[in-house]
N, C-alpha and C. Protein backbone atom coordinates (compact mmCIF):
# COMPACT_ATOMS: atom_id res chain seq x y z
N UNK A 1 111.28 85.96 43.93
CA UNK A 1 112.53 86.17 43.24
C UNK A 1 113.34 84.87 43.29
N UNK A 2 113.82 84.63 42.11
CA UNK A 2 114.52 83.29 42.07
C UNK A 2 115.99 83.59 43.24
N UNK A 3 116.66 82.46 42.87
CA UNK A 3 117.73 82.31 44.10
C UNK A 3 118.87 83.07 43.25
N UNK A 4 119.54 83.60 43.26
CA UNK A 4 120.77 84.02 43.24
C UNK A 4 122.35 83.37 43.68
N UNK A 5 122.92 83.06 42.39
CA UNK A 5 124.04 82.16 42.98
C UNK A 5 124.88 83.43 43.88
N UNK A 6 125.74 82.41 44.60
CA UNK A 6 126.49 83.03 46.04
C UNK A 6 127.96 83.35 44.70
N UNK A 7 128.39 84.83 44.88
CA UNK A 7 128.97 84.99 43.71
C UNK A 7 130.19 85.50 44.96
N UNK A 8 130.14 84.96 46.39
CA UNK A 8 131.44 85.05 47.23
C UNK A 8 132.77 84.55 46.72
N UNK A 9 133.69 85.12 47.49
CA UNK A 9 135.15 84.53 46.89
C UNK A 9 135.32 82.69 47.84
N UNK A 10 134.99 82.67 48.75
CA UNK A 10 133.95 81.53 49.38
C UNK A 10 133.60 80.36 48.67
N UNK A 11 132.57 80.84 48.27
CA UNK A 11 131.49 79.88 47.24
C UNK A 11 132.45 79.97 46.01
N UNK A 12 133.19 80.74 45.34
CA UNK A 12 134.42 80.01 44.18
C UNK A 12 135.12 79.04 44.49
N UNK A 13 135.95 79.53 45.42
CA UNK A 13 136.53 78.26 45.49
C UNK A 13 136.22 76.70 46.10
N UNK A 14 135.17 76.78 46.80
CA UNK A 14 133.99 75.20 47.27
C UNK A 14 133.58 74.90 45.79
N UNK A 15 133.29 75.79 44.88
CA UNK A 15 132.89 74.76 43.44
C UNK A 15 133.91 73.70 43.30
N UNK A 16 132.94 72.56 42.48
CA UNK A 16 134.07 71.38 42.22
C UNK A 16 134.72 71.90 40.66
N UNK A 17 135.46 71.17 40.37
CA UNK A 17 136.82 71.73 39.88
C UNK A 17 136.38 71.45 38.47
N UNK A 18 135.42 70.89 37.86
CA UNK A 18 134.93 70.24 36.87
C UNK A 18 134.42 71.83 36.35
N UNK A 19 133.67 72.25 37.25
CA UNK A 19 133.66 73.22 36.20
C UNK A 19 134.37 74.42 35.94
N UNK A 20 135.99 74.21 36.42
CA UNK A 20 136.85 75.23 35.65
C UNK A 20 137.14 74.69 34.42
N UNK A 21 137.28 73.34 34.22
CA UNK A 21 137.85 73.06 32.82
C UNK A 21 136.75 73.21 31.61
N UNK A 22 136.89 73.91 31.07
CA UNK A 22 136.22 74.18 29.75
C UNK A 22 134.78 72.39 28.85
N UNK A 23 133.93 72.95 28.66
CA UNK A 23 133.28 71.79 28.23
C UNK A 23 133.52 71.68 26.46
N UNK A 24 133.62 70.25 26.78
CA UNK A 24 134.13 69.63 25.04
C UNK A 24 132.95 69.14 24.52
N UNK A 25 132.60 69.65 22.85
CA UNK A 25 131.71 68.89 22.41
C UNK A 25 132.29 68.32 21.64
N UNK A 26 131.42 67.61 21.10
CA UNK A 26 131.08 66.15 20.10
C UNK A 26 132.09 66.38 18.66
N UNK A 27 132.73 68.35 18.39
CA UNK A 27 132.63 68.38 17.15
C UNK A 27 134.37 68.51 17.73
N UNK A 28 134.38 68.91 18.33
CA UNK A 28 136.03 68.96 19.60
C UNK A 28 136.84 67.92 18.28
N UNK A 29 138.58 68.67 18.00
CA UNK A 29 138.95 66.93 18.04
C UNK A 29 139.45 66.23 19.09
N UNK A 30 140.39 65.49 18.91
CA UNK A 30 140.43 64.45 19.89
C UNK A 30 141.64 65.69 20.75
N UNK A 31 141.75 64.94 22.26
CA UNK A 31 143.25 65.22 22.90
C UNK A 31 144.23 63.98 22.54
N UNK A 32 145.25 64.98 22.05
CA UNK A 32 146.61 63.76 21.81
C UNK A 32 147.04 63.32 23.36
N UNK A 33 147.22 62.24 23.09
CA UNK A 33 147.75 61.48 24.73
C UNK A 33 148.82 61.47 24.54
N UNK A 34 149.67 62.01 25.97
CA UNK A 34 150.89 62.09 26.50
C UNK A 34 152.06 60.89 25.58
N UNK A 35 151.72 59.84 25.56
CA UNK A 35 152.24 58.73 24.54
C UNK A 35 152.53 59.22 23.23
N UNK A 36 151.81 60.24 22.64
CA UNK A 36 151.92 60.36 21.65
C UNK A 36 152.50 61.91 21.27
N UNK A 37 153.38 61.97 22.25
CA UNK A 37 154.31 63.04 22.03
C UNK A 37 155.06 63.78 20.87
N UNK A 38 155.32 64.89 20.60
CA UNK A 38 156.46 65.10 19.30
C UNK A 38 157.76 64.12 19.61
N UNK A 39 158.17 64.04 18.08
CA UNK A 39 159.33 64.20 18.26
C UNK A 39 160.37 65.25 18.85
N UNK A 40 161.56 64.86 19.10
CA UNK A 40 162.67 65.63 19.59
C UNK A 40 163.34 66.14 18.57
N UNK A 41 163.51 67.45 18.67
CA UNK A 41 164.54 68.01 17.32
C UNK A 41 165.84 67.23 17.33
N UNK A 42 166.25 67.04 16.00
CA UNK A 42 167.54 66.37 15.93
C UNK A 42 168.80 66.89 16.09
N UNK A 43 170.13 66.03 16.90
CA UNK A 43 170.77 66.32 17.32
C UNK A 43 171.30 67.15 16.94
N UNK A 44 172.53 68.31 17.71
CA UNK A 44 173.19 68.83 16.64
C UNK A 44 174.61 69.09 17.39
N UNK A 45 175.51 68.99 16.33
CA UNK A 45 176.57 69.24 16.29
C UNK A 45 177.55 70.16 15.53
N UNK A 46 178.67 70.54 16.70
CA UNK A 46 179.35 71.46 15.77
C UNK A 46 180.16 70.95 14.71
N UNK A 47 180.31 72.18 13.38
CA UNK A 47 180.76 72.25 12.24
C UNK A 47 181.47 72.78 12.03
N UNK A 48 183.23 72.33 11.67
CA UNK A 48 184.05 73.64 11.46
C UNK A 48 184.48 73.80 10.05
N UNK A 49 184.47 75.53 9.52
CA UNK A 49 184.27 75.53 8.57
C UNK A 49 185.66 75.93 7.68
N UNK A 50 186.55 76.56 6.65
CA UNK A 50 187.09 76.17 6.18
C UNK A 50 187.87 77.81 6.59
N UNK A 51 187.21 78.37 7.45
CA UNK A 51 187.69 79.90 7.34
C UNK A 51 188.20 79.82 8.68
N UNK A 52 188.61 78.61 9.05
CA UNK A 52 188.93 78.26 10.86
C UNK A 52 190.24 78.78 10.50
N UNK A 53 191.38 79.37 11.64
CA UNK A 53 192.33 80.26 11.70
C UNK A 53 193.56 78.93 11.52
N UNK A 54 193.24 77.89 12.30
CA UNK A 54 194.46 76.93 12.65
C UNK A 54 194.03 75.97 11.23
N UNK A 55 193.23 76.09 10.60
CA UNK A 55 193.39 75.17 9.11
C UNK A 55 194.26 76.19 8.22
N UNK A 56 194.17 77.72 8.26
CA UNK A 56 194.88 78.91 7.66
C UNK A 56 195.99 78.93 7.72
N UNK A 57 196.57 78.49 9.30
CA UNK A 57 198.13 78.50 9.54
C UNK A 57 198.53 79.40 11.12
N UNK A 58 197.30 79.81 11.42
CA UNK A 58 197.45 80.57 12.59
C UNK A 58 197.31 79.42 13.58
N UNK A 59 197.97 79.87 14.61
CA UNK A 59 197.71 79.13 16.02
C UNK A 59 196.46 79.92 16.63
N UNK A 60 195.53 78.69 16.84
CA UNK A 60 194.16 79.73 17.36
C UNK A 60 193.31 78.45 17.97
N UNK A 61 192.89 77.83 19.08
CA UNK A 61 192.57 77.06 19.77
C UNK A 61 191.28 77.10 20.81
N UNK A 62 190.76 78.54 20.47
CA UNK A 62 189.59 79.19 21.55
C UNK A 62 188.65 77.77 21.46
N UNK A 63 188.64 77.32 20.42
CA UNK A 63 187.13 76.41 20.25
C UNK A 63 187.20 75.44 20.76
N UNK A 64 188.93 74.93 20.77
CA UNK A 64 188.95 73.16 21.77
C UNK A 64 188.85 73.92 22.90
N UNK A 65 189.69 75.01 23.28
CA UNK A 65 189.29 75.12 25.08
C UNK A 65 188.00 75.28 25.68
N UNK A 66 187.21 76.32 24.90
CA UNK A 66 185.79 76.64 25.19
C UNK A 66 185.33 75.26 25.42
N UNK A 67 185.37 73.83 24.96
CA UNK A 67 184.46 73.36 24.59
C UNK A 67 184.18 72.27 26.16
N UNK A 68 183.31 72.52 26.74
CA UNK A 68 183.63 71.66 28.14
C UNK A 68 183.62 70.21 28.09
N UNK A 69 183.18 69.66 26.58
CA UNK A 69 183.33 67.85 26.85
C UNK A 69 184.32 67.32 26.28
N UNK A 70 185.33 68.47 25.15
CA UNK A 70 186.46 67.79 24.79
C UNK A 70 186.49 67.56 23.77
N UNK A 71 185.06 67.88 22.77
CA UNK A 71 184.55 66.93 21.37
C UNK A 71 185.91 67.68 20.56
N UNK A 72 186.29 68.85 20.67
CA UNK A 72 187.17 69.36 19.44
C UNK A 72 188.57 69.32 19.69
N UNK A 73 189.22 68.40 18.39
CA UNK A 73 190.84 68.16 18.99
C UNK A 73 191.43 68.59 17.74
N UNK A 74 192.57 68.79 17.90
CA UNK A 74 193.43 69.15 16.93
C UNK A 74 194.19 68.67 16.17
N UNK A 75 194.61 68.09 14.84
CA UNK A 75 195.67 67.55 14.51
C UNK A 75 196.35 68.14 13.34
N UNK A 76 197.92 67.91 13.35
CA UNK A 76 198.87 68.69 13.09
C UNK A 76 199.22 68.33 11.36
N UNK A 77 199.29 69.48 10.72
CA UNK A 77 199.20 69.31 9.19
C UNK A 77 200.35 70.19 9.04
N UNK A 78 201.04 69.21 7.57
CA UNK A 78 202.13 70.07 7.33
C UNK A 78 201.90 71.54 7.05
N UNK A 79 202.92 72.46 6.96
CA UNK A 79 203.14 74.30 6.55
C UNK A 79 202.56 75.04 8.04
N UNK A 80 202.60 74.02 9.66
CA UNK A 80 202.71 74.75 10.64
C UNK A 80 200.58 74.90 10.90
N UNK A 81 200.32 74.01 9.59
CA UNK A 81 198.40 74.15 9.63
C UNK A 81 198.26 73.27 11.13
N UNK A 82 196.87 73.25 11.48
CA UNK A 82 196.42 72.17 12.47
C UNK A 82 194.54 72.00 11.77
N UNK A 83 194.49 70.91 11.83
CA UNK A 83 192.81 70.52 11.70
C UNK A 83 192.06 70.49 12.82
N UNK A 84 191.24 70.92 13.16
CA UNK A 84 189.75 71.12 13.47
C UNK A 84 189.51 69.66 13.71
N UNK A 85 189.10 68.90 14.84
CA UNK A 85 188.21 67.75 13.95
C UNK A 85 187.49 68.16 15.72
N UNK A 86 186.17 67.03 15.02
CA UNK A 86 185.05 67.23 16.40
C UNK A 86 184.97 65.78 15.95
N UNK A 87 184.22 65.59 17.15
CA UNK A 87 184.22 64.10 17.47
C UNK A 87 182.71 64.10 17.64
N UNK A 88 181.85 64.11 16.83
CA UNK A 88 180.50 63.27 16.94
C UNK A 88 180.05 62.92 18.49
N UNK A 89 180.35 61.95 18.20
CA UNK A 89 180.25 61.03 20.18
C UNK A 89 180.33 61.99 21.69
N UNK A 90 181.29 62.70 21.13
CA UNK A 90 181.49 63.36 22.53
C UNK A 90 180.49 65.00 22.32
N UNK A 91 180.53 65.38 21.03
CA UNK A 91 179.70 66.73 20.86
C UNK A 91 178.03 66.55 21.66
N UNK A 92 177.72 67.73 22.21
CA UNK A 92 176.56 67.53 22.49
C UNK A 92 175.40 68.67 22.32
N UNK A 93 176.48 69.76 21.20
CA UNK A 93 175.56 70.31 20.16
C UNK A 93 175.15 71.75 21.35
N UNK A 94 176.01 71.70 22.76
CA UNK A 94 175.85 73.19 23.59
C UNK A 94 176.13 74.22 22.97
N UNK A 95 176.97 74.42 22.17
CA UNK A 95 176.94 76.01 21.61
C UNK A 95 177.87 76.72 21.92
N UNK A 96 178.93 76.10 22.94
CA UNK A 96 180.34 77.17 23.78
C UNK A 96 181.10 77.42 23.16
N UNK A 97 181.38 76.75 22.26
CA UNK A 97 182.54 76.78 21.29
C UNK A 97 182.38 78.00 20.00
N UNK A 98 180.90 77.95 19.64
CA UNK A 98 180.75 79.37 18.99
C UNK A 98 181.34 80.76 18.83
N UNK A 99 180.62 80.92 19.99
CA UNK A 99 180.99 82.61 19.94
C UNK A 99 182.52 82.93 20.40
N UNK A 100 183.01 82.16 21.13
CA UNK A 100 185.11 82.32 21.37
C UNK A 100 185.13 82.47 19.60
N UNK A 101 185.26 81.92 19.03
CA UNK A 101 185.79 81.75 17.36
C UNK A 101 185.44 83.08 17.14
N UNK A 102 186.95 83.40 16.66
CA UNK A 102 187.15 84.67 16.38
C UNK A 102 186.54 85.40 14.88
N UNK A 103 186.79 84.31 14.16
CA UNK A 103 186.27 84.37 13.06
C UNK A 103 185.01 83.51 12.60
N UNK A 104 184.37 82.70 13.15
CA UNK A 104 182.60 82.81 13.49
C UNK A 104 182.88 81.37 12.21
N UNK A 105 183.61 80.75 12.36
CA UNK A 105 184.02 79.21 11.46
C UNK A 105 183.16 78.19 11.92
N UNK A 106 182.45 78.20 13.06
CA UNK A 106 181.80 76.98 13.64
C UNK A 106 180.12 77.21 12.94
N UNK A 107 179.76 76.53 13.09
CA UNK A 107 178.38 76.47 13.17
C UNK A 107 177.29 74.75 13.59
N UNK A 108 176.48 75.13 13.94
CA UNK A 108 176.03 73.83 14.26
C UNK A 108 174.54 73.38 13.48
N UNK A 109 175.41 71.84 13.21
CA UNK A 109 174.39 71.62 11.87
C UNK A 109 174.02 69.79 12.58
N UNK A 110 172.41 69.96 11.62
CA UNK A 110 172.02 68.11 12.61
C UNK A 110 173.13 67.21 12.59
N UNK A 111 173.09 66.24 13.64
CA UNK A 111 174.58 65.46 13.54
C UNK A 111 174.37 64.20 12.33
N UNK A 112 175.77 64.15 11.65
CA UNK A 112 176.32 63.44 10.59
C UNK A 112 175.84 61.61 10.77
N UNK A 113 174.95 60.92 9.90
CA UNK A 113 175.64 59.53 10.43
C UNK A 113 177.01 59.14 10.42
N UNK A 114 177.57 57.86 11.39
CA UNK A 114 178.45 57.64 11.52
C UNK A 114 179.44 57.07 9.88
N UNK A 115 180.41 58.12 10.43
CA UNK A 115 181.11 57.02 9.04
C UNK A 115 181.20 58.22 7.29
N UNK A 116 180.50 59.34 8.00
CA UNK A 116 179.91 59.83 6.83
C UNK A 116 180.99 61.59 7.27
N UNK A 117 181.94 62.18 6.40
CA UNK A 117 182.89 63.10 5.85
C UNK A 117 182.13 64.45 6.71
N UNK A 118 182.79 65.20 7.64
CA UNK A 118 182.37 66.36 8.10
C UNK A 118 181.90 67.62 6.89
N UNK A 119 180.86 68.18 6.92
CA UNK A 119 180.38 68.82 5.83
C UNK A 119 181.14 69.96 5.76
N UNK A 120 181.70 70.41 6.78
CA UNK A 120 182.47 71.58 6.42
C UNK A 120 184.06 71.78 6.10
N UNK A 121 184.74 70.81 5.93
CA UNK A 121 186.12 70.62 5.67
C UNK A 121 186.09 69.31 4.39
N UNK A 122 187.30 69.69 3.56
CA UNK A 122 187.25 68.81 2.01
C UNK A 122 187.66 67.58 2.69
N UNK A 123 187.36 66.38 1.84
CA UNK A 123 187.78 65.00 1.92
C UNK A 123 188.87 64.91 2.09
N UNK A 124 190.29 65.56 1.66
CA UNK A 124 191.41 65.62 2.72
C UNK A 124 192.29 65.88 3.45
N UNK A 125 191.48 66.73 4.34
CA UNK A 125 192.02 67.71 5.45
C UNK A 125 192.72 69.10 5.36
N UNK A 126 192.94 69.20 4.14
CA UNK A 126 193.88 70.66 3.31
C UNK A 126 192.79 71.52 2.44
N UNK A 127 192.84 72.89 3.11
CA UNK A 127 191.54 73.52 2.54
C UNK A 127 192.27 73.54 0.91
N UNK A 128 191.46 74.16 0.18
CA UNK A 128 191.81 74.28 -0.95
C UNK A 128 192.62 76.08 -1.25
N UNK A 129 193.92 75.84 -1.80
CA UNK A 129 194.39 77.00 -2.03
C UNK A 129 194.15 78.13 -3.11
């Protein structure tokens, strides 16, 4: 009678380790090397949109406080309005500022190049009536 491998819990683990990993043939494709990683999804930042309460005329601020780095500040428009603005640089696209907004005005979209008009508020600062 031929030999019989030792099918102990023993004799598993003394095998060398070569043969847990699966064997590759010839028709295999290649392994991508660590170097050759994905890309990183692109940044993102928040967007405020035109249905924000303090561009309306309400005093409503949940989104600068929520926001723990500071990106969203406020500035003061005539008829008692305030603007929304986020600051690129300081946004880092966490998401806190979301769900406080009472009315769901934020959203986060890939970040803007520099220099280039926030997509969700008109070219100048006064929603349209």
């Amino acid at each position: 009678m031929p030999d019989s491998p030792d099918l102990s819990r023993r004799a598993l683990f003394r095998r060398p380790a070569r043969l847990l990993t699966p064997a590759r043939s010839p028709q295999d494709p290649p392994v991508a090397s660590p170097a050759a990683a994905p890309t990183p999804p692109p940044r993102l930042t928040a967007v405020i949109q035109n249905s924000c309460l303090a561009e309306n005329g309400a005093y409503c601020r949940t989104c600068g406080e929520a926001c723990p780095d500071g990106a969203i500040r406020f500035h003061l428009l005539p008829q008692g309005r305030a603007r929304a603005d986020v600051d690129p640089d300081r946004c880092t696209g966490c998401g806190d500022c979301l769900f406080p907004c009472p009315v769901s005005a934020i959203r986060l979209d890939p970040a803007q190049p520099a220099g280039s008009p926030p997509a969700g508020l008109p070219l100048s600062g006064v929603p349209p009536s």
